[in-house]
C-alpha atoms as a PDB file:
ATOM      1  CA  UNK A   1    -156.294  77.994 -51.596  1.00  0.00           C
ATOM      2  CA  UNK A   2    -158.053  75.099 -54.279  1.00  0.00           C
ATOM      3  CA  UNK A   3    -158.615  75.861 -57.569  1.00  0.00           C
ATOM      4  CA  UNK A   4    -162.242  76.398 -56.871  1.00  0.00           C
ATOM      5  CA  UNK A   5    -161.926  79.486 -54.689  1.00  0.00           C
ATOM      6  CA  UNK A   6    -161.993  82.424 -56.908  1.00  0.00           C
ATOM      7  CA  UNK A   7    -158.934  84.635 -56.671  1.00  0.00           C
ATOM      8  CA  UNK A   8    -159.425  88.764 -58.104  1.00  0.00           C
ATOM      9  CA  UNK A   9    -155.924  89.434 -56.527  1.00  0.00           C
ATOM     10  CA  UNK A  10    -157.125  92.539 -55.428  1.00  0.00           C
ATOM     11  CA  UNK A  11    -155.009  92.529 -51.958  1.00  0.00           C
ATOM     12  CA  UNK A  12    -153.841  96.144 -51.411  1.00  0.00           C
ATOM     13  CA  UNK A  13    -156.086  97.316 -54.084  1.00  0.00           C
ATOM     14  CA  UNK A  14    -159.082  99.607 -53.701  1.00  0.00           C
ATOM     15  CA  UNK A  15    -162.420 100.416 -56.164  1.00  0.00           C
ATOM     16  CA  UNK A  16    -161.476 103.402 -58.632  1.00  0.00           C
ATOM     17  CA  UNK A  17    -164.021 105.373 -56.877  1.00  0.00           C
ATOM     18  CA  UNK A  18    -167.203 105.059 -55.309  1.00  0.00           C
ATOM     19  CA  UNK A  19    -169.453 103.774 -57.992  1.00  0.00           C
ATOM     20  CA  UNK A  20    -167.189 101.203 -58.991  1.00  0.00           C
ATOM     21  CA  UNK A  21    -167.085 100.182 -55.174  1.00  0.00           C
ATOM     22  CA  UNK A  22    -171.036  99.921 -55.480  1.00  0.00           C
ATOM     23  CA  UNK A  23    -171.003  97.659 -58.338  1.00  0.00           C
ATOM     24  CA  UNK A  24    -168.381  95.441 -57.331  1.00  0.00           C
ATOM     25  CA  UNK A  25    -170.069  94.643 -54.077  1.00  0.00           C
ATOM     26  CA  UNK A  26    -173.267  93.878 -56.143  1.00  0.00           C
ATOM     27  CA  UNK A  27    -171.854  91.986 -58.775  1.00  0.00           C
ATOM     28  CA  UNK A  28    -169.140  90.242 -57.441  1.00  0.00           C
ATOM     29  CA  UNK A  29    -167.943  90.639 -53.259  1.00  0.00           C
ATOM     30  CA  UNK A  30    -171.584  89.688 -51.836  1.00  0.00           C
ATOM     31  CA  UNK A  31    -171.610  86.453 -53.581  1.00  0.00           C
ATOM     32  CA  UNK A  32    -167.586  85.671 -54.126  1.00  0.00           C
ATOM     33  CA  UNK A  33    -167.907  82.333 -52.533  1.00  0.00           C
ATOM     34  CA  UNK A  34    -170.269  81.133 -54.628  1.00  0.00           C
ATOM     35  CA  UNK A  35    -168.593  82.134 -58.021  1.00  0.00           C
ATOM     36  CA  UNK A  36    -166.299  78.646 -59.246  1.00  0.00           C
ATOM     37  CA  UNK A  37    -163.510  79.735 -61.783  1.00  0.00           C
ATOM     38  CA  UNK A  38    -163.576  77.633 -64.706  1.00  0.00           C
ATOM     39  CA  UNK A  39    -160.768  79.258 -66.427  1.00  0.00           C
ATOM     40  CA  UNK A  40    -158.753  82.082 -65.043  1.00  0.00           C
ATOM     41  CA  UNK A  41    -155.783  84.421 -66.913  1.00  0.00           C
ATOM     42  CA  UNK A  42    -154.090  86.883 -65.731  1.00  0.00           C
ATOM     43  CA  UNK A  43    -151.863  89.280 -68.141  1.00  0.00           C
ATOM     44  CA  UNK A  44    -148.166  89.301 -67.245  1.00  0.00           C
ATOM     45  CA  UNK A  45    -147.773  92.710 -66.302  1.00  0.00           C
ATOM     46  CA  UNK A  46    -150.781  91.972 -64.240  1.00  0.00           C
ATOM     47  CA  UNK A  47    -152.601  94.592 -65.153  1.00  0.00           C
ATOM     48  CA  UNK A  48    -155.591  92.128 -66.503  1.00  0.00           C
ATOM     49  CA  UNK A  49    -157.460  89.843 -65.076  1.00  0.00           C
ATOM     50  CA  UNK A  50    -159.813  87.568 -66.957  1.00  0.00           C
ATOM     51  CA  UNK A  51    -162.491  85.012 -65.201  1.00  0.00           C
ATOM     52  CA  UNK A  52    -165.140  82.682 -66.613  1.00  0.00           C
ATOM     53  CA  UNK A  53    -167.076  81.468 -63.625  1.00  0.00           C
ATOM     54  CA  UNK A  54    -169.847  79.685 -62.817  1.00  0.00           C
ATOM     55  CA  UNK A  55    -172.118  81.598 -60.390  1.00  0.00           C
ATOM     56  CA  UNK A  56    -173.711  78.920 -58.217  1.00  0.00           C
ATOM     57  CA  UNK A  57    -176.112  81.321 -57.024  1.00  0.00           C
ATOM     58  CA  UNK A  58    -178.294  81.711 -59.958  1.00  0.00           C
ATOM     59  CA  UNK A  59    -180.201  78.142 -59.416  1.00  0.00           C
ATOM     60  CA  UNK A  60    -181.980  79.509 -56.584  1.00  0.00           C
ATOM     61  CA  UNK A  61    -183.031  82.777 -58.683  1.00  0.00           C
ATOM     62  CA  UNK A  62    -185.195  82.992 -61.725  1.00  0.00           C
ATOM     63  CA  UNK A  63    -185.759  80.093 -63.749  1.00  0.00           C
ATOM     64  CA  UNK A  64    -183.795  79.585 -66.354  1.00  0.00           C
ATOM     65  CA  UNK A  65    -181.235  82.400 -65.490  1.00  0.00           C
ATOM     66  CA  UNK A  66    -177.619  81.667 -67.257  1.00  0.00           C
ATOM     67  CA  UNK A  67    -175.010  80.437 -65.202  1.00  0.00           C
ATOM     68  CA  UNK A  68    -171.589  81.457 -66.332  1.00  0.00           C
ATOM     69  CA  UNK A  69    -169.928  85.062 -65.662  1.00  0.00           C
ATOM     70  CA  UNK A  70    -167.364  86.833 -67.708  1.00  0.00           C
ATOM     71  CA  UNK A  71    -165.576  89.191 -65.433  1.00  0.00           C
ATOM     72  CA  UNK A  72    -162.681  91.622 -66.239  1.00  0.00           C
ATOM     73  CA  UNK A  73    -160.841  93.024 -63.540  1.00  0.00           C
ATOM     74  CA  UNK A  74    -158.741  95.794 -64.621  1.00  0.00           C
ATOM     75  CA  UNK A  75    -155.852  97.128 -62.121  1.00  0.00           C
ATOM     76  CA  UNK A  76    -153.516  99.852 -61.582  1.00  0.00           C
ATOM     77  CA  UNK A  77    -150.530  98.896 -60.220  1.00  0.00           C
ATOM     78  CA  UNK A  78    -149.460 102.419 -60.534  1.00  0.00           C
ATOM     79  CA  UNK A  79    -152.236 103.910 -58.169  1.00  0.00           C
ATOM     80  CA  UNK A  80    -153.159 100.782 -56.583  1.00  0.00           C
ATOM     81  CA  UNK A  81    -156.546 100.832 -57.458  1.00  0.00           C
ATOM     82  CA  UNK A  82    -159.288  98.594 -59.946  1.00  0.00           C
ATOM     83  CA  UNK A  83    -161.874  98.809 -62.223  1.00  0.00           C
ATOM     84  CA  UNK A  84    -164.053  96.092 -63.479  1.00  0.00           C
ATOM     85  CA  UNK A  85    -166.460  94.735 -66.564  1.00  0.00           C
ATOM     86  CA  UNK A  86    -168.891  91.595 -66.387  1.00  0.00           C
ATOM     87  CA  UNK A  87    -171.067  90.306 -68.281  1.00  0.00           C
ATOM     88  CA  UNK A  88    -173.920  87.209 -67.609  1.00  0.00           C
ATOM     89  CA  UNK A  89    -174.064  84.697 -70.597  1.00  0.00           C
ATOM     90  CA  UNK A  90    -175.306  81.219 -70.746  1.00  0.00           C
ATOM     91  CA  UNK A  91    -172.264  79.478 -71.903  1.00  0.00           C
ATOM     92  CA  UNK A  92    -169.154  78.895 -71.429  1.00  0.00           C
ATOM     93  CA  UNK A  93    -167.972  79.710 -75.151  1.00  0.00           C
ATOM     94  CA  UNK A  94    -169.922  83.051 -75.101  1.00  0.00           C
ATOM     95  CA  UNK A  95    -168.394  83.811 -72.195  1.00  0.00           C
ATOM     96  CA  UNK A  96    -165.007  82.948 -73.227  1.00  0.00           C
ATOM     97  CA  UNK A  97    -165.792  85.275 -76.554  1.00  0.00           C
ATOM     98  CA  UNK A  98    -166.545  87.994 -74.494  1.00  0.00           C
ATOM     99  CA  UNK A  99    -162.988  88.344 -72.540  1.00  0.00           C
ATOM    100  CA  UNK A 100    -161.273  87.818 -76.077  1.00  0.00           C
ATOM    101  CA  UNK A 101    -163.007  90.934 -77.848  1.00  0.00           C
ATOM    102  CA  UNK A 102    -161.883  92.618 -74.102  1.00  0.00           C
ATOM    103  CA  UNK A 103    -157.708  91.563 -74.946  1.00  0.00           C
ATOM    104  CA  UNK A 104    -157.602  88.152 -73.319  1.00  0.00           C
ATOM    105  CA  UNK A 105    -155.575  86.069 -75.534  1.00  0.00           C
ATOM    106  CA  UNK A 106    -157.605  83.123 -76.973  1.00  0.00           C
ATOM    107  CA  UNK A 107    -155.296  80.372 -75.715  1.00  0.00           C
ATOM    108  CA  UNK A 108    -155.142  81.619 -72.488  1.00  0.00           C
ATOM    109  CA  UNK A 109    -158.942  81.557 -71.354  1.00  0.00           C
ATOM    110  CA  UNK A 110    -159.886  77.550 -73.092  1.00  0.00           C
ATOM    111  CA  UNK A 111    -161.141  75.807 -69.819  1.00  0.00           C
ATOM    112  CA  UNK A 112    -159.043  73.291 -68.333  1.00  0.00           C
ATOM    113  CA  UNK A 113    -159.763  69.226 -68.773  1.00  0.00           C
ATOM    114  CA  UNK A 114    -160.755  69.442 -65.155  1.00  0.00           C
ATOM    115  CA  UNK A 115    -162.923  72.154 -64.747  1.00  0.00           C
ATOM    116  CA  UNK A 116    -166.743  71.125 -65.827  1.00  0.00           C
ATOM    117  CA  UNK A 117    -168.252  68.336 -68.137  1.00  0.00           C
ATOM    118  CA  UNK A 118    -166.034  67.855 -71.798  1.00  0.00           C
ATOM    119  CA  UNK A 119    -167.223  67.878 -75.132  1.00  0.00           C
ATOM    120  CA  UNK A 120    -168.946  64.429 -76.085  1.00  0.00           C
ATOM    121  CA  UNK A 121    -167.945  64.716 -79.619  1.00  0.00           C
ATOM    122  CA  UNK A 122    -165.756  66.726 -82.649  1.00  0.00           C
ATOM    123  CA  UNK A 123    -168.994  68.449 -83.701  1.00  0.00           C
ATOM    124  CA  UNK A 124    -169.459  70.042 -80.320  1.00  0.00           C
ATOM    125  CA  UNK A 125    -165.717  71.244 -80.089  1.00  0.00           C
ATOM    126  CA  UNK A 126    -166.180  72.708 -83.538  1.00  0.00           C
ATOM    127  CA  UNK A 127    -168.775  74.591 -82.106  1.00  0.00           C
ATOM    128  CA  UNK A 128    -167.508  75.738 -79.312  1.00  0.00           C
ATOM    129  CA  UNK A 129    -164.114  76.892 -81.125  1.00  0.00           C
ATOM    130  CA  UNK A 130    -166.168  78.686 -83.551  1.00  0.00           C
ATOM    131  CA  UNK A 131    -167.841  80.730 -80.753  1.00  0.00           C
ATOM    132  CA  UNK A 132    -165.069  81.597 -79.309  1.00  0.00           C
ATOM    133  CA  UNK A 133    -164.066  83.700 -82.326  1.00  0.00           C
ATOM    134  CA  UNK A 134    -167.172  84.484 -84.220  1.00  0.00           C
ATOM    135  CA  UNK A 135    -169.775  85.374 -81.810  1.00  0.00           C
ATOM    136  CA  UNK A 136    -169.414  88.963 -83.366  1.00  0.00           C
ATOM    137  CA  UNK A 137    -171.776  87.452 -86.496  1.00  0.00           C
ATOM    138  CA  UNK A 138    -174.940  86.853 -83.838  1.00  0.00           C
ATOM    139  CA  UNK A 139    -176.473  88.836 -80.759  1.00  0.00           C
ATOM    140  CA  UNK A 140    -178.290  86.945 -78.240  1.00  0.00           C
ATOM    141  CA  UNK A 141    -182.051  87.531 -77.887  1.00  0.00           C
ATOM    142  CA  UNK A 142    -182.916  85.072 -74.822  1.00  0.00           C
ATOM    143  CA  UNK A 143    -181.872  82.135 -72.900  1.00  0.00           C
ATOM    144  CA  UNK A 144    -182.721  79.720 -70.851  1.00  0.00           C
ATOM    145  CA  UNK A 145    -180.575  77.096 -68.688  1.00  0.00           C
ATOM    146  CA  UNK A 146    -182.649  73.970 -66.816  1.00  0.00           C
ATOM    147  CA  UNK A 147    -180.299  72.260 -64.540  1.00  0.00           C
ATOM    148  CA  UNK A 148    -183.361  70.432 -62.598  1.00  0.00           C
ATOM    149  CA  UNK A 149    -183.915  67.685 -64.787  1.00  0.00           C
ATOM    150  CA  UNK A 150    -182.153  64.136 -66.037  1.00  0.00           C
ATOM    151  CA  UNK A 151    -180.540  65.878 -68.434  1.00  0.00           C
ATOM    152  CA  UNK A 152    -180.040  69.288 -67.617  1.00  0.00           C
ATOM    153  CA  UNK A 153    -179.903  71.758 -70.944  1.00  0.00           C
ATOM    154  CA  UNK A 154    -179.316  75.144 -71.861  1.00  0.00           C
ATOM    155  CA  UNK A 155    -180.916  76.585 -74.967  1.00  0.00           C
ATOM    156  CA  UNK A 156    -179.849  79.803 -76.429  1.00  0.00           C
ATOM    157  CA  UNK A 157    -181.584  81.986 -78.966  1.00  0.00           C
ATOM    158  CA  UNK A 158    -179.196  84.375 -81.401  1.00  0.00           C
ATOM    159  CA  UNK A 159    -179.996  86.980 -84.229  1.00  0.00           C
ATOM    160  CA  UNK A 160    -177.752  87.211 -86.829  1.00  0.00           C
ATOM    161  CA  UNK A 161    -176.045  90.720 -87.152  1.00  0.00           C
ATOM    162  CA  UNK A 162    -175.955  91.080 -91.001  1.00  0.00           C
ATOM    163  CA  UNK A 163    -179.943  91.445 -92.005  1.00  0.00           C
ATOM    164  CA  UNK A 164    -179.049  89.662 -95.429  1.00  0.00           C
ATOM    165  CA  UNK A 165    -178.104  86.533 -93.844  1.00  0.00           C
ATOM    166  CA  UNK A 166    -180.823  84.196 -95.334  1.00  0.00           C
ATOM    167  CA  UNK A 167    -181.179  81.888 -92.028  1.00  0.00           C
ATOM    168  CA  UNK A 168    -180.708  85.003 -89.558  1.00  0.00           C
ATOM    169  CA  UNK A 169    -182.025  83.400 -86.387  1.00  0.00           C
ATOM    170  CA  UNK A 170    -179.943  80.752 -84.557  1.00  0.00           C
ATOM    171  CA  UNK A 171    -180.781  78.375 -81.819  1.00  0.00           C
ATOM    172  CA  UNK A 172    -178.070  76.500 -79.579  1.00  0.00           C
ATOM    173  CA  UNK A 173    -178.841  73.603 -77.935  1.00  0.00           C
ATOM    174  CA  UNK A 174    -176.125  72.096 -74.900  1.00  0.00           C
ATOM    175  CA  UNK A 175    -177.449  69.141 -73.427  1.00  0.00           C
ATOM    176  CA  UNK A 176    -174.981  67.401 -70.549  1.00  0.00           C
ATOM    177  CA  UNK A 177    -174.875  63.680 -69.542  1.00  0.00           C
ATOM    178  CA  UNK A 178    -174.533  63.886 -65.854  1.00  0.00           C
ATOM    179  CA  UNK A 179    -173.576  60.063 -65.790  1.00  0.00           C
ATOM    180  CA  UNK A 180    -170.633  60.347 -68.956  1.00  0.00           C
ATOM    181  CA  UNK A 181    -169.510  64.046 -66.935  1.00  0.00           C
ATOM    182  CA  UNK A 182    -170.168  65.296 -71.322  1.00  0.00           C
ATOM    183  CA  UNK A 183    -172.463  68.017 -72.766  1.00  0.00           C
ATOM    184  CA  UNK A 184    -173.231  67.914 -76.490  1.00  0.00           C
ATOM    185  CA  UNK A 185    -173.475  71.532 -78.391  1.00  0.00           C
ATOM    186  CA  UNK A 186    -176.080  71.571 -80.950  1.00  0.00           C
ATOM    187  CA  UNK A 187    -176.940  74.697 -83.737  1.00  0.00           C
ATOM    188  CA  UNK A 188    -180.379  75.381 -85.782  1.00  0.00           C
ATOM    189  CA  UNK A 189    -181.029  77.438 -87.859  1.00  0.00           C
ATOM    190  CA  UNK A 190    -184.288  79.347 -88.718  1.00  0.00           C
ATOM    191  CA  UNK A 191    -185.564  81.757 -91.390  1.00  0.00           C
ATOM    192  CA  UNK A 192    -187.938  83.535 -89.052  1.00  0.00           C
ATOM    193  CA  UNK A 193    -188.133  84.601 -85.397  1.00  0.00           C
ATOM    194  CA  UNK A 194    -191.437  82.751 -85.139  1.00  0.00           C
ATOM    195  CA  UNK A 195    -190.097  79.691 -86.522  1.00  0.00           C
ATOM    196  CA  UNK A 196    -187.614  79.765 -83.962  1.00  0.00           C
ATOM    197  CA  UNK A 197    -189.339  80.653 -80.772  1.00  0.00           C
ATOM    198  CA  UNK A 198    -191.974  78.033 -82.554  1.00  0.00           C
ATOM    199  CA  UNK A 199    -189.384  75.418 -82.414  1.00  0.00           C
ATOM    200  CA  UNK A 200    -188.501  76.523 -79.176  1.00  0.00           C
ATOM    201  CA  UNK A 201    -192.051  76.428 -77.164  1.00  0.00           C
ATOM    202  CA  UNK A 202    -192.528  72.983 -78.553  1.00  0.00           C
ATOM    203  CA  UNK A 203    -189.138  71.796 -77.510  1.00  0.00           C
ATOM    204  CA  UNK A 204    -190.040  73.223 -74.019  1.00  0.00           C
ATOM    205  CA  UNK A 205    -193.344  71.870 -74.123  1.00  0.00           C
ATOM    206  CA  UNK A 206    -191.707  68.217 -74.047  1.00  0.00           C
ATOM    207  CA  UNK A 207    -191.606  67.300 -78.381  1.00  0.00           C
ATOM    208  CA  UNK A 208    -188.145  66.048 -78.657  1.00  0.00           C
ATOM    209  CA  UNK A 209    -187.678  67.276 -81.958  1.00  0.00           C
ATOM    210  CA  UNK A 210    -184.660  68.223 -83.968  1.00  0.00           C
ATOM    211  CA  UNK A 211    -183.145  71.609 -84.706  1.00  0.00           C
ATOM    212  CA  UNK A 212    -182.713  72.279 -88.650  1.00  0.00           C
ATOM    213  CA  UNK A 213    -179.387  72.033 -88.940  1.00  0.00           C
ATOM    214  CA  UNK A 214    -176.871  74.500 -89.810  1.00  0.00           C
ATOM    215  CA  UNK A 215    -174.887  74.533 -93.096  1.00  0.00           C
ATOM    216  CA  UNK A 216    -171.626  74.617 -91.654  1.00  0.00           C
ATOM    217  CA  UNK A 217    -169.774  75.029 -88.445  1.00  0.00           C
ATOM    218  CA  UNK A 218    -166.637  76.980 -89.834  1.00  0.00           C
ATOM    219  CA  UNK A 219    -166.472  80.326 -91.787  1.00  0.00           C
ATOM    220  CA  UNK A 220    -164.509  80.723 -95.192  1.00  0.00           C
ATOM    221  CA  UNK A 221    -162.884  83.828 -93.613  1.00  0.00           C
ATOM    222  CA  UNK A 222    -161.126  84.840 -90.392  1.00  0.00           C
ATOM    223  CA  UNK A 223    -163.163  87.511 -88.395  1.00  0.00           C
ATOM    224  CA  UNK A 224    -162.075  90.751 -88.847  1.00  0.00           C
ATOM    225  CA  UNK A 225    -162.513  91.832 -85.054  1.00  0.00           C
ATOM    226  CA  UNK A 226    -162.743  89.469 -81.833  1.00  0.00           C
ATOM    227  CA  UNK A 227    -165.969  88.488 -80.783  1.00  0.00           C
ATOM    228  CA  UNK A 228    -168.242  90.205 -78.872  1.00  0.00           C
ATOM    229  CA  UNK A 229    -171.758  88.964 -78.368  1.00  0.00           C
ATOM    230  CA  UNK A 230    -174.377  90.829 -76.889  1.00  0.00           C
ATOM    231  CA  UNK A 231    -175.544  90.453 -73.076  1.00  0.00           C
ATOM    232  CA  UNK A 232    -178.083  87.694 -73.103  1.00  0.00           C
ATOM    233  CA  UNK A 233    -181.674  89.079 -70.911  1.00  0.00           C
ATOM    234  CA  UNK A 234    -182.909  85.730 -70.187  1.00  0.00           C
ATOM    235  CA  UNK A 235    -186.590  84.850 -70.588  1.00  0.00           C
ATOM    236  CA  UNK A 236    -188.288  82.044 -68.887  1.00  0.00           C
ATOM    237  CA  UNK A 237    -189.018  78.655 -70.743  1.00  0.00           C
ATOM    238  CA  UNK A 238    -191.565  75.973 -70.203  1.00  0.00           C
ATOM    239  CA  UNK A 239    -189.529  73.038 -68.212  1.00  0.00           C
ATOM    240  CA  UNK A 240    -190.792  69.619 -69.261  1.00  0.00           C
END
């Protein structure tokens, strides 16, 4: 087996029951082959398993649909049988956030050197670290991912939890050099939701203009609870 077939280890293992059965063949068995792990962990008592993937089937769906999966696959040794939680986000980080706040250790889910493009720069690793651990701060309002173009993009829009925050409305910005094998991460801030989704149609409507950038790409304290941002429900963008 390569590392790009996906692996649920789920021999001699059956569905919890019927529903779960229904869902897993929906969300994951129908389209197996076409999910590429990007990082994989699996709890020692094997109980856990924990899967960022890339689901190669969404470029042929709606525009602009994210990419990357989050899947937990819980088993039972004891009975011999599985349960399961996903979730559709449209990157990487989020995703990675996701299986943390679900018990994956944090170390144990960071993508290997091999698997996808790197980080271009120190800002962008910030980022992504910062993600990873304090998506519980933002929920995600839309998305959109454009891998048809020169330089294919993914642009996310988040809300900030706390309603005090001054700058509550977030936009990320990954752009990937297809030639370099990099992607740069990007965060704006905005006051207002129409100054974001303002920002936003005119980025989509082809002004390369700059996001406001944020204050600062670390927090002054730890978060209290591991991250857990909210399923993305992707709207469609204007593509240059």
């Amino acid at each position: 087996m390569s590392q790009d077939d996906l692996d649920l280890r789920l021999d001699g293992y059956k569905p919890v029951n019927d529903r779960v059965r229904e869902q897993f063949w929906h969300a994951v068995w129908i389209n197996e082959d076409m999910f590429t792990p990007l990082a994989v962990h699996d709890s020692a008592d094997d109980r856990h398993g924990y899967y960022v993937l890339h689901d190669r089937t969404a470029t042929w769906g709606h525009p602009g649909e994210p990419q990357i999966v989050a899947l937990h696959v819980q088993r039972d040794p004891d009975t011999h049988t599985f349960s399961f939680d996903r979730a559709t986000l449209p990157l990487p980080a989020m995703a990675q956030s996701w299986l943390i706040a679900r018990g994956c250790p944090q170390d144990s889910i960071r993508l290997p050197g091999d698997r996808g493009t790197t980080p271009a720069d120190e800002t962008t690793r910030a980022l992504e670290e910062r993600l990873m651990t304090d998506g519980d701060h933002f929920a995600s309002l839309t998305s959109y991912t454009d891998d048809t173009s020169e330089t294919p993009q993914t642009t996310v829009l988040l809300r900030a939890i706390d309603e005090r925050s001054p700058q509550p409305f977030r936009v990320l910005l990954e752009e990937t050099d297809t030639a370099a094998w990099t992607h740069t991460l990007r965060e704006g801030v905005f006051p207002t939701f129409e100054a974001a989704t303002e920002w936003w149609d005119r980025r989509w409507s082809g002004e390369n203009i700059p996001l406001p950038m944020a204050p600062s790409a670390h927090r002054t304290q730890p978060p209290a609870a591991p991250a857990r941002p909210a399923p993305v429900q992707p709207q469609r963008g204007r593509r240059r």
